[in-house]
N, C-alpha and C. Protein backbone atom coordinates (compact mmCIF):
# COMPACT_ATOMS: atom_id res chain seq x y z
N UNK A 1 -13.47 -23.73 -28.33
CA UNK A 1 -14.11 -24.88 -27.75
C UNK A 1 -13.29 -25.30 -26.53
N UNK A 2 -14.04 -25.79 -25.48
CA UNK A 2 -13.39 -26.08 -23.82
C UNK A 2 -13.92 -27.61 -23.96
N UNK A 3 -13.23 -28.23 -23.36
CA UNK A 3 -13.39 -29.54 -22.55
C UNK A 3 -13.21 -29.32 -21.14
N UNK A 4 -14.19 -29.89 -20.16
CA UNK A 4 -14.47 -29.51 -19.24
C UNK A 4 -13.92 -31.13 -18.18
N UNK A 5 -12.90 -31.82 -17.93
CA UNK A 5 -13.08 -32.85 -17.61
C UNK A 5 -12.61 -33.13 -16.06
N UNK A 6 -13.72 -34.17 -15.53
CA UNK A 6 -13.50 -34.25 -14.21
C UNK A 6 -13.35 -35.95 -13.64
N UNK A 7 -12.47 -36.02 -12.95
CA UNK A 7 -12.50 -37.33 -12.15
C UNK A 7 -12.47 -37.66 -10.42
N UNK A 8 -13.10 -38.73 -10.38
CA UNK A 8 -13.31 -38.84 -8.70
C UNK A 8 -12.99 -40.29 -8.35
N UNK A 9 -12.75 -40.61 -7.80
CA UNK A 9 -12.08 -41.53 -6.68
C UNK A 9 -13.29 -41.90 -5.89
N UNK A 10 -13.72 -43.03 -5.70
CA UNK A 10 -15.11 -43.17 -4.91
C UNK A 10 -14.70 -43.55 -3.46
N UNK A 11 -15.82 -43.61 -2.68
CA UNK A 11 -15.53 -43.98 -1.57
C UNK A 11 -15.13 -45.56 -1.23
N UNK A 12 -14.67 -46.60 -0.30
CA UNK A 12 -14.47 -47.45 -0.63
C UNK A 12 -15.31 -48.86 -0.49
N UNK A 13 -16.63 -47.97 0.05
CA UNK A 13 -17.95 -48.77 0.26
C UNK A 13 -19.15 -48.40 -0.64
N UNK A 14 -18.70 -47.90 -2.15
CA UNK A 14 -19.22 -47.74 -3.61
C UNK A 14 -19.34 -48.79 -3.88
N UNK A 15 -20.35 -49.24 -4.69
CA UNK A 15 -20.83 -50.57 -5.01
C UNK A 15 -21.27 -49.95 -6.15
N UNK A 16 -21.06 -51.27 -7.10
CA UNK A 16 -21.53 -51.60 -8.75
C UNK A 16 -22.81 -50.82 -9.05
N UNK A 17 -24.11 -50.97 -7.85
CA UNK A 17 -25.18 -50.38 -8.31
C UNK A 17 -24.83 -49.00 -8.17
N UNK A 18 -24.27 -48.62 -6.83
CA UNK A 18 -23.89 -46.92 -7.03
C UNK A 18 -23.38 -46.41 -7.99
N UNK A 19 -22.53 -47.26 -9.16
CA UNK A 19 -21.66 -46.73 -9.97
C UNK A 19 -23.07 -46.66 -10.91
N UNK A 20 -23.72 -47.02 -11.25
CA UNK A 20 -24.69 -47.87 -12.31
C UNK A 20 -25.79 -46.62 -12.76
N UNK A 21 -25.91 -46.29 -11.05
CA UNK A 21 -26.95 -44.96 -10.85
C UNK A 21 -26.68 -43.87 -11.03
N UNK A 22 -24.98 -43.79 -10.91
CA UNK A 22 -24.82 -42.68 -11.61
C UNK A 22 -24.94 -42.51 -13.34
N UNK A 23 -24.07 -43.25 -13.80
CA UNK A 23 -24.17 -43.54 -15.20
C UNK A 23 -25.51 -43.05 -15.87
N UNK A 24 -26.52 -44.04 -14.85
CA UNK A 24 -28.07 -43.47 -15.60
C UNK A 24 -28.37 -42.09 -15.19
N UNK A 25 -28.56 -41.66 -14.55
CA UNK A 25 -28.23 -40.26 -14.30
C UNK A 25 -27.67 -39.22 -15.12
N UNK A 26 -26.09 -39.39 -15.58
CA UNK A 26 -25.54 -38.92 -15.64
C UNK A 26 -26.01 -38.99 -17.35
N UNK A 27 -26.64 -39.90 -17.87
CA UNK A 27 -26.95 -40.15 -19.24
C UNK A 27 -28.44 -39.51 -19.86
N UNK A 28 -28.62 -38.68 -18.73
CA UNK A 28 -29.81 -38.24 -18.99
C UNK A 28 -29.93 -36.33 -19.44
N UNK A 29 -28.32 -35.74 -19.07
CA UNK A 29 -27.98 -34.77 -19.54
C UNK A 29 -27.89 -34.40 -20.76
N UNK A 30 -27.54 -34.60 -21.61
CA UNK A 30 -27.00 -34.37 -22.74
C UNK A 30 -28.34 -33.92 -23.94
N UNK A 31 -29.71 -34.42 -23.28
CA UNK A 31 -30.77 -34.30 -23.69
C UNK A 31 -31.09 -32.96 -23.07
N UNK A 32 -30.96 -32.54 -22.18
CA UNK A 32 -31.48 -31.25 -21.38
C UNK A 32 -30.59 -29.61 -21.30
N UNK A 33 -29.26 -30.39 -21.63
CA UNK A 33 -28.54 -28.93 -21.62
C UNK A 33 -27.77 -28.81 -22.88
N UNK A 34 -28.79 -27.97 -24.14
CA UNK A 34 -28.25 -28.01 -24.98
C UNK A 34 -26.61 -27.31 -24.94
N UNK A 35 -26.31 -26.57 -24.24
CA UNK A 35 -24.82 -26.46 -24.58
C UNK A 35 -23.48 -27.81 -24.58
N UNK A 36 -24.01 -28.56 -24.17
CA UNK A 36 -23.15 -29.81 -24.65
C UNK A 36 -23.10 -30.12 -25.62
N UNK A 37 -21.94 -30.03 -26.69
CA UNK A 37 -21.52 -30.31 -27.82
C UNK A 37 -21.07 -31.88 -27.94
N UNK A 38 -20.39 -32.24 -26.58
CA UNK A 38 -19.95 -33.91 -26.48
C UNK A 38 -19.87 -34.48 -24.89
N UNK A 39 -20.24 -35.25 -24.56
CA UNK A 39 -20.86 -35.96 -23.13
C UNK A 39 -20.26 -37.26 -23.06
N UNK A 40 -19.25 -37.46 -22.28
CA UNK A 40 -18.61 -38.54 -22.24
C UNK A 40 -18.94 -39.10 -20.87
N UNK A 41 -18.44 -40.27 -20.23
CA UNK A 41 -18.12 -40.69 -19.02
C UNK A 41 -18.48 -41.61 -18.48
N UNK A 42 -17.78 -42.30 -17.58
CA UNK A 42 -17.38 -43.80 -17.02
C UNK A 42 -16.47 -44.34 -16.33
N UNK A 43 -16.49 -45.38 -15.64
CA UNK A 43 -15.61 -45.81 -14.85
C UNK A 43 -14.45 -46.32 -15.57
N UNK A 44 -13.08 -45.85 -14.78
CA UNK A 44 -11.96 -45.99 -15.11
C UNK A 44 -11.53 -48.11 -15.51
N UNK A 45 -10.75 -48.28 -16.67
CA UNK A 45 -11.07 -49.21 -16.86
C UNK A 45 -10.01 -50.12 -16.28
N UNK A 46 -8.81 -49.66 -15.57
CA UNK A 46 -7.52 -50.56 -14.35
C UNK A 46 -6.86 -50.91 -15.12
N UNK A 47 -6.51 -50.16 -16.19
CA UNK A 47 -4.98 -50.31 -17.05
C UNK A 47 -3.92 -49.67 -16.18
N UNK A 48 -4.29 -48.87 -15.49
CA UNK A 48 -2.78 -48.44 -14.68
C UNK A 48 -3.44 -48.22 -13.39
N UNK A 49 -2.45 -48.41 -12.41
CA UNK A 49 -2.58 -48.33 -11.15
C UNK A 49 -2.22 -46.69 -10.67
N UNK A 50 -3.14 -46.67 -9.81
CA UNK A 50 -3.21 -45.02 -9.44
C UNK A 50 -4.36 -44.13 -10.07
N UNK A 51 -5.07 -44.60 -10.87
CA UNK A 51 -6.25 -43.58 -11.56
C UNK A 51 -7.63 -43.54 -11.32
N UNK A 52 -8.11 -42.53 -11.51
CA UNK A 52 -9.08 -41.95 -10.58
C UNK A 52 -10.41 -43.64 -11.17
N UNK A 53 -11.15 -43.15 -10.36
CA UNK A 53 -12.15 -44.22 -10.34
C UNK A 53 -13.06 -44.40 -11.46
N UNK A 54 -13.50 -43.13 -12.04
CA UNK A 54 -14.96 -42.39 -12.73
C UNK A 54 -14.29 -40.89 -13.67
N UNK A 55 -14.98 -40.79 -14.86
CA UNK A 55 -14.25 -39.34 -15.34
C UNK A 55 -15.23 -39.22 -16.10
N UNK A 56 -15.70 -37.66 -16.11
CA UNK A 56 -16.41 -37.03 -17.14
C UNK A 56 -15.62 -36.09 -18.04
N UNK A 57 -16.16 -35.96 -19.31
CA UNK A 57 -15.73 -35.42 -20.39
C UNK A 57 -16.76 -34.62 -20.79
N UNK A 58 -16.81 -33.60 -20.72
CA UNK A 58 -17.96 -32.58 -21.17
C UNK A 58 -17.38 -31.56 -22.28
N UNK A 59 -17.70 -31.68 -23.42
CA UNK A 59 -16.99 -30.73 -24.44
C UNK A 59 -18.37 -29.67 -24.68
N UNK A 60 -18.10 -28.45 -24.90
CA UNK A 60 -18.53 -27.10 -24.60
C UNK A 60 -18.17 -25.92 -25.81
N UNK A 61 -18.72 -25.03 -26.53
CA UNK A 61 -18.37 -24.33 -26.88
C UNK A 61 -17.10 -22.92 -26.76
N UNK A 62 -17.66 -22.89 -25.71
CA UNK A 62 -16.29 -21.97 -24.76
C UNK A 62 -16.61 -21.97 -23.62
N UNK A 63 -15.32 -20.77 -22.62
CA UNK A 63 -16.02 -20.97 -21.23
C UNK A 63 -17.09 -19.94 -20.77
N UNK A 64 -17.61 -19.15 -21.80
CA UNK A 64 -19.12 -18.66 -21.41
C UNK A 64 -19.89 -19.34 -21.17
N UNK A 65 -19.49 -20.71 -21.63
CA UNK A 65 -21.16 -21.93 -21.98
C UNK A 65 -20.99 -22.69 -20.06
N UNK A 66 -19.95 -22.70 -20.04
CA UNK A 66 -19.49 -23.58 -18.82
C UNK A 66 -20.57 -23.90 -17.52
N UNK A 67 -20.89 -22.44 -17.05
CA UNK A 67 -21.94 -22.21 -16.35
C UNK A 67 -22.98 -22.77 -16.33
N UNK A 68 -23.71 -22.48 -17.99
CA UNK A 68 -24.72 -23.14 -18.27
C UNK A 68 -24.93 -24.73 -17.82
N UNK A 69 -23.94 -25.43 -18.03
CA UNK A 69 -23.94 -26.74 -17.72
C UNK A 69 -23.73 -26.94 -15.98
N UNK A 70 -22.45 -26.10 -15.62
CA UNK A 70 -22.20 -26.39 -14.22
C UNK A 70 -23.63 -26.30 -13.25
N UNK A 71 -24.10 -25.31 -14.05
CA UNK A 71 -25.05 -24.78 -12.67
C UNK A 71 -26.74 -24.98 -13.32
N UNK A 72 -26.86 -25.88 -14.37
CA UNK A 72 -28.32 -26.39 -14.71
C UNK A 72 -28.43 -27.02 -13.86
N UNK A 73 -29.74 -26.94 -12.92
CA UNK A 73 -30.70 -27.59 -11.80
C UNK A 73 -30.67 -28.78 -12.37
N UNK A 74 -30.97 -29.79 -13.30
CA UNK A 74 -30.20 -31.12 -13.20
C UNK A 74 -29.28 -31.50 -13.04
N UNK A 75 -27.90 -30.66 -13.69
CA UNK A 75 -26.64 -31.54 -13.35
C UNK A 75 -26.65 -31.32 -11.86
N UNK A 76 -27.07 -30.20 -11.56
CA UNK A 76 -26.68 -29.61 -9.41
C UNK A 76 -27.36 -30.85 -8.83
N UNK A 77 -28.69 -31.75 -9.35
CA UNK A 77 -29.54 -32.59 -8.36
C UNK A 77 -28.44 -33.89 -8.66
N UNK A 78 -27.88 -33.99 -9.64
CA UNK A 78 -27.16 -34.92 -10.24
C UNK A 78 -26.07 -35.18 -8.91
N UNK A 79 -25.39 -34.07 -9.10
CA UNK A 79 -24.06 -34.55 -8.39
C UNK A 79 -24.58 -34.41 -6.68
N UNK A 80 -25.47 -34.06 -6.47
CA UNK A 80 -26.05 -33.98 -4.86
C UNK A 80 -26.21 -35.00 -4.28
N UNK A 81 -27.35 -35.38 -5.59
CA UNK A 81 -28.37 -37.13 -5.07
C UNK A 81 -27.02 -38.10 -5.14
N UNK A 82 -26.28 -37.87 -6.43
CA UNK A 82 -25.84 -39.17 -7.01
C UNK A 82 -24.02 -39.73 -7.00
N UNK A 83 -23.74 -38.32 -6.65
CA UNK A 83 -22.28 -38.45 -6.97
C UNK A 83 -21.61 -37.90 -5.25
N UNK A 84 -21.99 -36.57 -5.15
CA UNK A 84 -21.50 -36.38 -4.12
C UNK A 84 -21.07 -36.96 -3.09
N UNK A 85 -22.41 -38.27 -2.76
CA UNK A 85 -22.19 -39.00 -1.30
C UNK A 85 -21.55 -40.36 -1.45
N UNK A 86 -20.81 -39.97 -2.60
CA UNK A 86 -19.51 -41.31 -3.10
C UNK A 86 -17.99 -40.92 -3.20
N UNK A 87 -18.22 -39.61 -3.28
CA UNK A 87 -16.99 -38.66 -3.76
C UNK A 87 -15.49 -39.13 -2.74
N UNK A 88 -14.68 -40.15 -2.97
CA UNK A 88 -13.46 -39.56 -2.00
C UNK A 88 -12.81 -38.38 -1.99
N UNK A 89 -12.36 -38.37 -3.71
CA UNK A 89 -11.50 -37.21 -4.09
C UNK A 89 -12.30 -36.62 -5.52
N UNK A 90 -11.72 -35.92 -5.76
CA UNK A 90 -12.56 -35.21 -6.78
C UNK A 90 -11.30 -33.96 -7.49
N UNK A 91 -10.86 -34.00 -8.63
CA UNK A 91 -10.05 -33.13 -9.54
C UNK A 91 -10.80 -32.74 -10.76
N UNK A 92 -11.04 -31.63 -11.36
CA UNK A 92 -11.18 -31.20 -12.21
C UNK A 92 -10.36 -30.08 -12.81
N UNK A 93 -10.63 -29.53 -14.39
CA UNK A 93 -9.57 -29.29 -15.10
C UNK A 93 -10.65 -28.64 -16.38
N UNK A 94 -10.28 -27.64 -16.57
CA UNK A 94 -11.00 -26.85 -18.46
C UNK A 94 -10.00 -26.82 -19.44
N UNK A 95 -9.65 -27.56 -20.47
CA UNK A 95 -8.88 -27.15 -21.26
C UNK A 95 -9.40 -26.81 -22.47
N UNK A 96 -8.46 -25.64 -23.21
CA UNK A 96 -9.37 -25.36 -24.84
C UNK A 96 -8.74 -26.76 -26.09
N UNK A 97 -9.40 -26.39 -26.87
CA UNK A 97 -9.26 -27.96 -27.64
C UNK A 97 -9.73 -27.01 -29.19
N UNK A 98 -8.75 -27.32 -30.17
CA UNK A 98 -9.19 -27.13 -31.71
C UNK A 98 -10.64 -27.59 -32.18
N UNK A 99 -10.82 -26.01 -32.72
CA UNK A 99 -11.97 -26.29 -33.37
C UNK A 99 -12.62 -27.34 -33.70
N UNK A 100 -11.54 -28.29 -34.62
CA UNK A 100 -12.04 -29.78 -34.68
C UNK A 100 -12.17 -31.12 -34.11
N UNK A 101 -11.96 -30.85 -33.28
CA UNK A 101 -11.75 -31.65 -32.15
C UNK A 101 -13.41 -31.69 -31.08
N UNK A 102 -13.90 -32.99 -30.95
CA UNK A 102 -15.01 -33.46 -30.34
C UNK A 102 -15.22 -34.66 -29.65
């Protein structure tokens, strides 16, 4: 099992509704690409200074499945329409995670 997790830094003329639209958006996956095992994500909550803005958590079977999700024609319209034209910075990261772990 992979966790797939990513965070971004918005631009600094992101507004509440931009964040909002993604969220709905972004909440509409988990219904469409069955290889998601667990679908996390949200804005960072300012317990520490320095951290990214927004983070997704996508837990995955392995990294055969990865694709499936990266490159389903919704998540691609997703991050085009919704995320992209907010993006300052952007880091992502795959790590494997115990079987039991979700």
């Amino acid at each position: 099992m992979i966790m797939h997790l990513v965070t971004f830094t918005w631009r600094p003329d992101v507004t509440n509704d931009d964040v909002l639209a993604v969220i709905e958006a972004l909440s509409s996956l988990p219904d469409q690409i069955p290889e998601l095992l667990s679908y996390r994500f949200g804005p960072d909550l300012g317990l520490r200074e320095g951290n990214a803005d927004f983070a997704v958590a996508a837990t995955l079977e392995g990294p055969e499945t990865l694709p499936a999700y990266l490159d389903h024609p919704e998540h691609v319209r997703i991050i085009s329409e919704f995320i992209a034209p907010l993006i300052a910075t952007r880091q992502a990261v795959q790590i494997e995670l115990p079987p039991e772990t979700t």
